[in-house]
Protein backbone atom coordinates (compact mmCIF):
# COMPACT_ATOMS: atom_id res chain seq x y z
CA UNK A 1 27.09 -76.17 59.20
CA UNK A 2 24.71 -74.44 57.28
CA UNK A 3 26.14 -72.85 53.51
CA UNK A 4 24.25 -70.17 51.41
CA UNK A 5 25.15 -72.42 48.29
CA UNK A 6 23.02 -75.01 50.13
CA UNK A 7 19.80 -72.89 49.22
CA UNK A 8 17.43 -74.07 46.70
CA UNK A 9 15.66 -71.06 46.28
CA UNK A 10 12.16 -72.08 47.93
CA UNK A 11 11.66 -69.88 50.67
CA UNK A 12 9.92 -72.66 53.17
CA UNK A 13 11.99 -75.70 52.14
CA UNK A 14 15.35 -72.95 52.83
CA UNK A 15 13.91 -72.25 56.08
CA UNK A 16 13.40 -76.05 57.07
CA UNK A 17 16.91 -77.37 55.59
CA UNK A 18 18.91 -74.23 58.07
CA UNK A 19 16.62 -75.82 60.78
CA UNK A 20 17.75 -79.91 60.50
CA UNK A 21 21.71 -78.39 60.03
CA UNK A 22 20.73 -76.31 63.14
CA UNK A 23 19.14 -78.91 65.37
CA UNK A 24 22.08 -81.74 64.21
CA UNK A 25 24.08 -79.05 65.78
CA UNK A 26 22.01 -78.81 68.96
CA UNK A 27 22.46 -82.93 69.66
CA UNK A 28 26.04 -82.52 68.54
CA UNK A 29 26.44 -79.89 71.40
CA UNK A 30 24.44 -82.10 74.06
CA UNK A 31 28.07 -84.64 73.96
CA UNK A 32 29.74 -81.85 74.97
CA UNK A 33 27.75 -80.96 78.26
CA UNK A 34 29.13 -81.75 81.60
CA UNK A 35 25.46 -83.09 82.99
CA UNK A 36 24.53 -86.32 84.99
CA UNK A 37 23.72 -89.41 82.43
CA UNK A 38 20.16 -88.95 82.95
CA UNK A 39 19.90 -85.88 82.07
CA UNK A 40 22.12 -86.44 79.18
CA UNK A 41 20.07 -89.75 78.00
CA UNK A 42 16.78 -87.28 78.26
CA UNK A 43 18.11 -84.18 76.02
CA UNK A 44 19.07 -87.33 73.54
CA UNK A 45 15.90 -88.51 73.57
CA UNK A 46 14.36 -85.33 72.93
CA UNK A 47 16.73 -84.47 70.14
CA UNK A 48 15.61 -87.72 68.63
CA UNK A 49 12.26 -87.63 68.97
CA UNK A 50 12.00 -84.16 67.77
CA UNK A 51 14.71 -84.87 64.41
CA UNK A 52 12.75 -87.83 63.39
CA UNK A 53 9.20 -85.54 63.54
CA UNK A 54 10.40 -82.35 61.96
CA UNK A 55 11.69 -84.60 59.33
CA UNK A 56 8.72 -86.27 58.62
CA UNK A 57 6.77 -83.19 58.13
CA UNK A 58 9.45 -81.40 55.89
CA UNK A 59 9.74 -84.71 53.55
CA UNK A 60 6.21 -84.08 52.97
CA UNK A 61 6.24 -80.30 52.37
CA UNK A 62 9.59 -81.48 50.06
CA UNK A 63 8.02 -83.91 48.12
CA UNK A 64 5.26 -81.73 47.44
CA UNK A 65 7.34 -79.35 45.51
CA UNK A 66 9.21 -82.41 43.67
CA UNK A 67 5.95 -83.54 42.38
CA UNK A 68 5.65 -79.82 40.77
CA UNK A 69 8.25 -80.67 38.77
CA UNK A 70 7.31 -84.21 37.30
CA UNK A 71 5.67 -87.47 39.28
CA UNK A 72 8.95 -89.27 38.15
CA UNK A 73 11.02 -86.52 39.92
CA UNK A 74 8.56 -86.84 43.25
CA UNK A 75 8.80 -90.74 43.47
CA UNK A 76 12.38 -91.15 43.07
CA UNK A 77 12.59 -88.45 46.22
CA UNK A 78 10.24 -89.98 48.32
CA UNK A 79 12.29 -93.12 48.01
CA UNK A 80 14.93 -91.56 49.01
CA UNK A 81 13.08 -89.96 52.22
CA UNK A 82 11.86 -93.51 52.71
CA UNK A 83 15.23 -94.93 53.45
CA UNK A 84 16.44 -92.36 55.41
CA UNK A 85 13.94 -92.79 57.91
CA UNK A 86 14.54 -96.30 57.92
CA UNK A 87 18.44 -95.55 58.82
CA UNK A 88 17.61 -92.88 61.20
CA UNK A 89 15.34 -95.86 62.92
CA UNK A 90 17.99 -98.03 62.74
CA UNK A 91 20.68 -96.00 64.39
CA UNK A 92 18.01 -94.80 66.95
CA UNK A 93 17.88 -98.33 68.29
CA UNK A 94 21.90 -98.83 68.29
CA UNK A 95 21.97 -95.67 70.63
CA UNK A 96 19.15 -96.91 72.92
CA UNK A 97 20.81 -100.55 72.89
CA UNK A 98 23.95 -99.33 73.60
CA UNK A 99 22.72 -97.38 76.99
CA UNK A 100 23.01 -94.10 75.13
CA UNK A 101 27.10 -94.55 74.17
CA UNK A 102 28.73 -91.40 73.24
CA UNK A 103 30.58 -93.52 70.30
CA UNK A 104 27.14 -94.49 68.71
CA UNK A 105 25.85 -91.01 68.68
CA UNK A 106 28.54 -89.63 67.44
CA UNK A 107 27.95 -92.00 64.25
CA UNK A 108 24.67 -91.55 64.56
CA UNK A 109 25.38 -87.26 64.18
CA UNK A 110 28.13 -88.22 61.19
CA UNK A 111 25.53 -89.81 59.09
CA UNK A 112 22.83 -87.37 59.58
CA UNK A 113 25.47 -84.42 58.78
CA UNK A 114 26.76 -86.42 55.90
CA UNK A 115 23.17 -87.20 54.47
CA UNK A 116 22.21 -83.19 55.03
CA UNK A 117 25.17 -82.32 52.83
CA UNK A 118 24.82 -84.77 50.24
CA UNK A 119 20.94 -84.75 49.79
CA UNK A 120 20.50 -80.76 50.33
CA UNK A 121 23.53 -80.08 48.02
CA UNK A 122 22.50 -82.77 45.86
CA UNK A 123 19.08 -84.03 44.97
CA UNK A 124 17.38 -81.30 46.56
CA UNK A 125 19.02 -79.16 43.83
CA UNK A 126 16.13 -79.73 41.20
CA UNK A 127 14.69 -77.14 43.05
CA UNK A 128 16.42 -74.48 41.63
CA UNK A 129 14.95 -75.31 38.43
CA UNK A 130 11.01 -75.00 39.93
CA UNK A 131 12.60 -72.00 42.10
CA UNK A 132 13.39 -70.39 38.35
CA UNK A 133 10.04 -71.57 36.62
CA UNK A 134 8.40 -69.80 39.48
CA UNK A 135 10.22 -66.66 39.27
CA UNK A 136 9.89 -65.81 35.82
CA UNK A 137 6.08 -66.26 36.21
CA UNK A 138 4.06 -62.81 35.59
CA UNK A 139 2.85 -61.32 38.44
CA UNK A 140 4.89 -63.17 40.93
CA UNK A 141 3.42 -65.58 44.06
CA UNK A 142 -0.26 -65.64 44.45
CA UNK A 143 0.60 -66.42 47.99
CA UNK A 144 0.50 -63.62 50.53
CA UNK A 145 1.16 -63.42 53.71
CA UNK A 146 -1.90 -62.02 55.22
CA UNK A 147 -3.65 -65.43 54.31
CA UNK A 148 -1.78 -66.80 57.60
CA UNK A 149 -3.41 -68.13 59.99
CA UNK A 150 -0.98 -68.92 62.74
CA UNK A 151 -1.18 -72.16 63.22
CA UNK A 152 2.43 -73.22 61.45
CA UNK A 153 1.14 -76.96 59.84
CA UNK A 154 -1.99 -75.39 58.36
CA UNK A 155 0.09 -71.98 57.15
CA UNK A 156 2.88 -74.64 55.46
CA UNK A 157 0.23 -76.62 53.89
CA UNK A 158 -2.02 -73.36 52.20
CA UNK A 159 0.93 -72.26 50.86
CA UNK A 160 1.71 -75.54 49.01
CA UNK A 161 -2.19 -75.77 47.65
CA UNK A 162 -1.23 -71.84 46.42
CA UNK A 163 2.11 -72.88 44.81
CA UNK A 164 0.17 -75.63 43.16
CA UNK A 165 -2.41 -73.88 41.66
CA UNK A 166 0.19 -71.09 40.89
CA UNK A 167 1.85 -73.61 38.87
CA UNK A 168 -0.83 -74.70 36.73
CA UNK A 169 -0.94 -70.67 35.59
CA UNK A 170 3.11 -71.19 34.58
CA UNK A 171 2.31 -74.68 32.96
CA UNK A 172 -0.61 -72.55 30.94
CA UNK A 173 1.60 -70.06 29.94
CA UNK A 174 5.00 -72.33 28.91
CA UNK A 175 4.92 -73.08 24.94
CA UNK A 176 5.25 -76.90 25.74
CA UNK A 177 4.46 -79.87 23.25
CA UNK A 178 0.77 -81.28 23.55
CA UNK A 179 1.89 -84.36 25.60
CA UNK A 180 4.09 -82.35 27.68
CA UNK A 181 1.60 -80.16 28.72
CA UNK A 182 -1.05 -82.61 29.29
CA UNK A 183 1.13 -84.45 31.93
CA UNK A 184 1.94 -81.78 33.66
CA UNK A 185 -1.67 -80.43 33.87
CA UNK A 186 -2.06 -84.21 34.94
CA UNK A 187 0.05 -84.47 37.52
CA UNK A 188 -0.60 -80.95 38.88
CA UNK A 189 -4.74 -81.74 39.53
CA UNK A 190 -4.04 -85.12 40.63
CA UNK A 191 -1.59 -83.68 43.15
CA UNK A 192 -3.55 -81.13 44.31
CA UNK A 193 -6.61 -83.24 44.46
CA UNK A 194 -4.17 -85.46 46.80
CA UNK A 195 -2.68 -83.12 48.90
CA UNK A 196 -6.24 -81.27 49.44
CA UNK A 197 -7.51 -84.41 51.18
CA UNK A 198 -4.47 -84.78 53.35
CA UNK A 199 -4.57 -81.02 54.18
CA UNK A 200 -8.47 -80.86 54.94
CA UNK A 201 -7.91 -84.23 57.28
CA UNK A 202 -5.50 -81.95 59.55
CA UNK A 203 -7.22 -78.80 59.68
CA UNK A 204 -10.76 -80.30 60.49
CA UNK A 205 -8.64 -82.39 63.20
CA UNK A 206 -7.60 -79.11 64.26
CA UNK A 207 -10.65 -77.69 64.36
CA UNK A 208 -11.94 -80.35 66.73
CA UNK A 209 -9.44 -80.43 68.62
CA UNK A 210 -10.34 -77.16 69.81
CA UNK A 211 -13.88 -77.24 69.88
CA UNK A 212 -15.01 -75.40 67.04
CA UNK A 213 -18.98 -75.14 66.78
CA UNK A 214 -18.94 -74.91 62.77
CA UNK A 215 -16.31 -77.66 62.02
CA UNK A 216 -19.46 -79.70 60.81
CA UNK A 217 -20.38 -76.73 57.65
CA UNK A 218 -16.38 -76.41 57.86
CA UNK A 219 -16.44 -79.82 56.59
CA UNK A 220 -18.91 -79.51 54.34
CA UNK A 221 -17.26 -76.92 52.97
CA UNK A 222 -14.37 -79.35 51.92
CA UNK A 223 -16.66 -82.00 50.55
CA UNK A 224 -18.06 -79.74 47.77
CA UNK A 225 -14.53 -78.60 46.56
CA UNK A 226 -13.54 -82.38 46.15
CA UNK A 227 -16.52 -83.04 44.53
CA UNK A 228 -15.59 -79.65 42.30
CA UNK A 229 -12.21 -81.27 41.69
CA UNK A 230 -13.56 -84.73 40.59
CA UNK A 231 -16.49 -83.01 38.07
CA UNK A 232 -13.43 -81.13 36.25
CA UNK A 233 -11.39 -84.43 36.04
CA UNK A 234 -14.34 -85.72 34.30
CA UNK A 235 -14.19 -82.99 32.07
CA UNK A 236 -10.13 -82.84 31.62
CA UNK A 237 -10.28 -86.54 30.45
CA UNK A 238 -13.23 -85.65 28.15
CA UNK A 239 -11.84 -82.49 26.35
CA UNK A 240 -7.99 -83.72 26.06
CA UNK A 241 -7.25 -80.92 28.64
CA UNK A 242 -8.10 -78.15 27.02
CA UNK A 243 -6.89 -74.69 27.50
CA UNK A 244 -10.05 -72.92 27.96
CA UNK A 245 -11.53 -75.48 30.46
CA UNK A 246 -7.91 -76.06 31.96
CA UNK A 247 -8.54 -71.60 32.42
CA UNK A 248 -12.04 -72.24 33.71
CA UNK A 249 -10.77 -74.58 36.49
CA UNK A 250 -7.84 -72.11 37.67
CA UNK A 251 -10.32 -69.38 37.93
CA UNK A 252 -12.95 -71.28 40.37
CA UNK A 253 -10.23 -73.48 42.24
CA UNK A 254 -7.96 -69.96 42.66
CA UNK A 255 -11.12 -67.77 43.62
CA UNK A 256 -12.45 -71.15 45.95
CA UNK A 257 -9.03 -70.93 47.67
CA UNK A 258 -8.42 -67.12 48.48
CA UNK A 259 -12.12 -66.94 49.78
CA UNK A 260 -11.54 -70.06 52.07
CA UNK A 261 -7.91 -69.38 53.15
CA UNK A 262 -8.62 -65.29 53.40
CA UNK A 263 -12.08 -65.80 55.19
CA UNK A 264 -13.37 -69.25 56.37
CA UNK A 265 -10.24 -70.67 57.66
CA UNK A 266 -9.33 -66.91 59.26
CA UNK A 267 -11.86 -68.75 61.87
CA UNK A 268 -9.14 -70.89 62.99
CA UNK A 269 -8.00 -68.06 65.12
CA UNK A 270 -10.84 -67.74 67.08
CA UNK A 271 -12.00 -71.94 66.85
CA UNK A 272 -13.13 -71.80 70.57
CA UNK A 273 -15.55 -68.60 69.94
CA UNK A 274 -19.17 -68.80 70.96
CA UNK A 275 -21.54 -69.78 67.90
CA UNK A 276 -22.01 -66.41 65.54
CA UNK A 277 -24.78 -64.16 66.46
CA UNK A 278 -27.52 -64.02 63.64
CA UNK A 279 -27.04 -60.97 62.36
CA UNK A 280 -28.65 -57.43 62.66
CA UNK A 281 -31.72 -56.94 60.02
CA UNK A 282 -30.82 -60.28 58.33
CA UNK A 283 -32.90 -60.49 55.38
CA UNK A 284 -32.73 -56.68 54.90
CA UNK A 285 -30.81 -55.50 51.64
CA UNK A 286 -28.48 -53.48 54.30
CA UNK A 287 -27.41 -56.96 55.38
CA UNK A 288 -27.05 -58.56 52.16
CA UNK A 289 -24.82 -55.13 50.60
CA UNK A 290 -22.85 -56.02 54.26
CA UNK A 291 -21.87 -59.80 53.40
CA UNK A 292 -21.40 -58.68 49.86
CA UNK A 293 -18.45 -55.99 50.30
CA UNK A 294 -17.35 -58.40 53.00
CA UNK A 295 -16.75 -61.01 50.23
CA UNK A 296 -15.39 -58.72 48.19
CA UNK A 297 -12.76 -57.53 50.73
CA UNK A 298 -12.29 -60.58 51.40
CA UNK A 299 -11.44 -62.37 47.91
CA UNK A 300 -9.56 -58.92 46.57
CA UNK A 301 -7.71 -57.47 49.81
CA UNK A 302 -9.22 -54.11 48.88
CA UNK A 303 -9.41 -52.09 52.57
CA UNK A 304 -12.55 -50.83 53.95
CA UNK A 305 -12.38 -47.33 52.58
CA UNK A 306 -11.79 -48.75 49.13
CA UNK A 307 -15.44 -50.92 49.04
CA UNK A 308 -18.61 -48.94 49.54
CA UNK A 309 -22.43 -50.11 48.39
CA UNK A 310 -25.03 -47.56 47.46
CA UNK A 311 -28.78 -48.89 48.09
CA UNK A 312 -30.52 -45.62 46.54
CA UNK A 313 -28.36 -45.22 43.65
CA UNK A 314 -30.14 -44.32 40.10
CA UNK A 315 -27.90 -45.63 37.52
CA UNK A 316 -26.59 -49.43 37.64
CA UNK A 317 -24.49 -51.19 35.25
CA UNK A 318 -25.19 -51.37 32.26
CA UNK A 319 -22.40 -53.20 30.24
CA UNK A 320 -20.46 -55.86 31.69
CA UNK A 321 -21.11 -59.64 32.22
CA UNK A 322 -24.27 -60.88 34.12
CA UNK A 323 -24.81 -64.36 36.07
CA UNK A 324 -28.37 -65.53 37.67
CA UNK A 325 -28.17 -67.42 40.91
CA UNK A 326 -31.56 -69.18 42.19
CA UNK A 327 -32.43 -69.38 45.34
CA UNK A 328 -34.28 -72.42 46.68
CA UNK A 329 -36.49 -72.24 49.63
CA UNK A 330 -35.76 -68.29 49.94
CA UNK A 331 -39.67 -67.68 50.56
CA UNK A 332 -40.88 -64.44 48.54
CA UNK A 333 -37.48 -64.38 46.73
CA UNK A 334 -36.65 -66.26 43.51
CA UNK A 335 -32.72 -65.53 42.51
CA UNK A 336 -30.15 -62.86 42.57
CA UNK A 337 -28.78 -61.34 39.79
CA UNK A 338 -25.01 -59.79 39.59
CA UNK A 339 -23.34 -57.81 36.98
CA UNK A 340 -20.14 -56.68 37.00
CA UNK A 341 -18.51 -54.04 35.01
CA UNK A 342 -15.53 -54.94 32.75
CA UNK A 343 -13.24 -52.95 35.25
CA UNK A 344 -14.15 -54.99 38.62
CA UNK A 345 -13.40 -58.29 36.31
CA UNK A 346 -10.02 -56.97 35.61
CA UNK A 347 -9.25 -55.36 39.08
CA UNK A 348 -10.41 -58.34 40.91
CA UNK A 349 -8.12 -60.84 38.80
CA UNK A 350 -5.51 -58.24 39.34
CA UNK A 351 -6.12 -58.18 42.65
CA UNK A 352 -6.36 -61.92 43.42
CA UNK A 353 -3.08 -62.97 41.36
CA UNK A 354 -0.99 -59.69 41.01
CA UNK A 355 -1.00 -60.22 36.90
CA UNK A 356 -2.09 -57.97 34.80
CA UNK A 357 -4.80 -58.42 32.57
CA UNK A 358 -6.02 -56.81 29.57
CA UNK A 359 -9.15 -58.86 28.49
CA UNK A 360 -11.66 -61.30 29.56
CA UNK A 361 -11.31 -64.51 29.56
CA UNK A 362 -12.05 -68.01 30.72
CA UNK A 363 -10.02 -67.63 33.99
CA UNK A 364 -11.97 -64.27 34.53
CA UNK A 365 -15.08 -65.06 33.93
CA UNK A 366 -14.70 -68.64 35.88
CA UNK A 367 -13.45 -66.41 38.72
CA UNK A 368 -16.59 -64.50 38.52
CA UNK A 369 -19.08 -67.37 39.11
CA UNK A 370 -17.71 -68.30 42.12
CA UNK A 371 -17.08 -64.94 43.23
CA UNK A 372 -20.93 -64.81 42.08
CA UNK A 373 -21.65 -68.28 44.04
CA UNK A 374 -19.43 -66.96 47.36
CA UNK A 375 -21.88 -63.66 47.24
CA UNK A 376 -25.13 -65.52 46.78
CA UNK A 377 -24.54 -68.19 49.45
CA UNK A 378 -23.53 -65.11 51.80
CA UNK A 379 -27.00 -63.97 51.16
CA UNK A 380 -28.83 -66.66 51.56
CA UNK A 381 -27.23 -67.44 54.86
CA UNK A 382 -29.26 -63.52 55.80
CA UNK A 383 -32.30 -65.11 54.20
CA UNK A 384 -32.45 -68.50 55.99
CA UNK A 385 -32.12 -66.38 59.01
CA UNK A 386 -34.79 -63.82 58.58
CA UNK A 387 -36.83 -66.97 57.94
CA UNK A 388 -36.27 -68.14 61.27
CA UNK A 389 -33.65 -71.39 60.62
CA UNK A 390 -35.75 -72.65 57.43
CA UNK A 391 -32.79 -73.25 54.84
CA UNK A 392 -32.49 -71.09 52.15
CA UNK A 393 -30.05 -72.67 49.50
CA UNK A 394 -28.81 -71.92 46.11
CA UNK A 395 -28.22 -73.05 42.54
CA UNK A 396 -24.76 -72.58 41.05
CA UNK A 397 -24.28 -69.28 39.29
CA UNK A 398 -25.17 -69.43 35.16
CA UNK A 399 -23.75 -67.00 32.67
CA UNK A 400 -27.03 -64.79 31.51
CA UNK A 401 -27.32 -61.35 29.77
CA UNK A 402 -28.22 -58.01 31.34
CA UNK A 403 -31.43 -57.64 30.07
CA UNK A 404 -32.93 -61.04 31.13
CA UNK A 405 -31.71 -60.46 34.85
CA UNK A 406 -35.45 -60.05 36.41
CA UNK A 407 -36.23 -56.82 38.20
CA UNK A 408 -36.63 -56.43 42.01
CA UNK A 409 -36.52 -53.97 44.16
CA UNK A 410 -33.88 -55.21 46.39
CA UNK A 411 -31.18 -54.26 44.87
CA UNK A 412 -27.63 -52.36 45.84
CA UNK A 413 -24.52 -51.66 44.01
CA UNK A 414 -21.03 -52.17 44.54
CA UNK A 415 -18.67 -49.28 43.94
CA UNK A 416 -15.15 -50.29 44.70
CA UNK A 417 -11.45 -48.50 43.24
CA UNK A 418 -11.26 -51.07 40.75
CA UNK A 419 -15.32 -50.62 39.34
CA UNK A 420 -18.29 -51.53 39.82
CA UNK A 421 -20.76 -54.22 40.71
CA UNK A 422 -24.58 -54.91 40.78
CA UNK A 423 -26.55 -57.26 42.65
CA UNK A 424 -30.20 -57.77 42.73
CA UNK A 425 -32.49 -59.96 44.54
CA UNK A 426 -35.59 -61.08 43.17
């Protein structure tokens, strides 16, 4: 029977633990039916089937939070998992070799209620301590729950990538000795690195599996973050791990994340649609203020009332922090320009991880690019259709000032509660 002292503190891993006490409670009450043996030898086989695959998922969702507290702490755990399983397969044949004996199940149900107790109670009790770390971090979870999808598996799994990139903000934040801190930044990419490929393998399967037209760009999609991921290894193992690159990489891998959980993988809901429409006056600067503010909803949560664009407006932004995009094959247009005021820097970070902040830094501005790269892609998706299916592509976004941001006459800005953005197309 489930006990509140059993609780760990992790909202998911909670959830799952009531759920095996629960269903070792369901077999427990299948002895106790008065039911013909074949119907009793199918509900056991059921129960079985469905134990052994609802624990296999929640050792991985379990181990994934053990490895956010050290790699040590992770392996020792997954041994542990390891030789349940093995038991579990072991007893599993006893049962089926003993025609389904009410004796042998009722072992079976004593170990697995014993091994609940003990491991939940027990081991799974380091949990508390990365419940705690967690708690005490400003702002709270990045996670919210309008990033759900509603497919459970892919839900389970975004929520992990959050809490690991949630705890490389704690890890930045903790006064920790040099070495400490450089294993735990360590462990944290590597882990995240690892648990993106195993993540991206089930949602383009899911994707498939129900006929989605853009899984191929869907997949594409997950081959540039990887690639992201492996460029800033290169570049933790060259600096030592330093702070302001360690910043830099929270800032693009958090922005990468809302954007793709918050808008591209939103798609999953509607994975059997028809292939998008092109849209209205694609190539117009209507349509690229349009995929703008829907970015910008997008990325900040900010409603509809809350993001407008103004296409006529006389006075821009003038102070703030610039980035030049180039476009590649975009016909008569060269680049895109964006400047954002120091208030949309701050609201947006606000926005995106619920912390306050009170000055610019690396994390901003890295959020900024690829906010910046998000924006410009949008638009040259409108350009590549106005140009009838020629690609348009684009360079990655480069810091610039103001004044060396080219002039063109396609050009809207951004006003939203939290300030105010620029974007011009040249």
């Amino acid at each position: 029977m489930w006990k509140k002292e059993y609780e760990v503190g992790i909202e998911l891993i909670d959830t799952q633990h009531q759920r095996l006490f629960e269903y070792a409670g369901v077999m427990a009450g299948i002895l106790g039916k008065d039911q013909s043996d074949e119907e009793f030898r199918a509900q056991i086989k059921e129960a079985l089937r469905f134990l052994k695959m609802y624990c296999l998922d929640h050792f991985k969702d379990e181990e994934s939070y053990h490895a956010q507290i050290s790699v040590e702490n992770y392996k020792e755990h997954k041994k542990l998992h390891v030789e349940l399983v093995k038991d579990v397969l072991e007893y599993e044949e006893r049962v089926v070799k003993s025609d389904f004996d009410h004796d042998e199940i009722e072992n079976f149900l004593g170990f697995v209620a014993d091994w609940l107790i003990n491991h939940v109670a027990g081991a799974d009790q380091d949990l508390q301590k990365l419940a705690e770390i967690k708690a005490g971090a400003p702002g709270g979870s990045m996670w919210k729950d309008e990033y759900l999808v509603g497919v459970e598996k892919i839900d389970r799994q975004h929520r992990i990538l959050f809490d690991f990139v949630e705890l490389i903000n704690i890890t930045l934040n903790q006064p920790l000795e040099a070495y400490e801190y450089e294993k735990k930044i360590t462990d944290a990419v590597s882990f995240l690195k690892t648990y993106c490929l195993e993540h991206f393998k089930d949602e383009e399967a899911y994707y498939e599996q129900k006929g989605y037209s853009g899984l191929e760009e869907h997949k594409e999609l997950h081959k540039k973050l990887v690639q992201k991921l492996l460029d800033y290894e290169m570049e933790f193992g060259a600096t030592n791990f330093a702070p302001q690159v360690v910043k830099k990489f929270l800032g693009f891998v958090l922005t990468w994340l809302i954007y793709h959980v918050a808008g591209e993988d939103q798609k999953i809901k509607e994975a059997d649609r028809a292939e998008a429409p092109v849209e209205e006056g694609a190539g117009s600067v209507h349509d690229f203020a349009s995929r703008a503010k829907r970015v910008l909803r997008t990325i900040t949560g900010l409603s509809e009332k809350d993001v407008d664009f103004d296409i006529g407006y006389t006075k821009g932004v003038d102070e703030g922090y610039a980035f030049m995009v180039g476009l590649v094959d975009g016909g008569d247009k060269q680049g895109i320009g964006l400047i954002y005021s120091e208030a949309i820097a701050l609201g947006a970070l606000k926005a995106m991880t619920s912390m306050e902040a009170t000055e610019i830094n690396e994390i901003t501005l890295s959020a900024l690019q690829e906010i910046s790269n998000i924006v410009s892609s949008r638009i040259a998706d409108s350009v590549t259709e106005s140009l009838g299916g020629k690609f348009c592509d684009i360079e990655y976004p480069v810091r610039a000032d103001i004044n060396d941001i080219p002039d063109g006459s396609e050009r809207f800005l951004m006003n939203t509660t939290i300030g105010d953005m620029e974007i011009i197309v040249y």
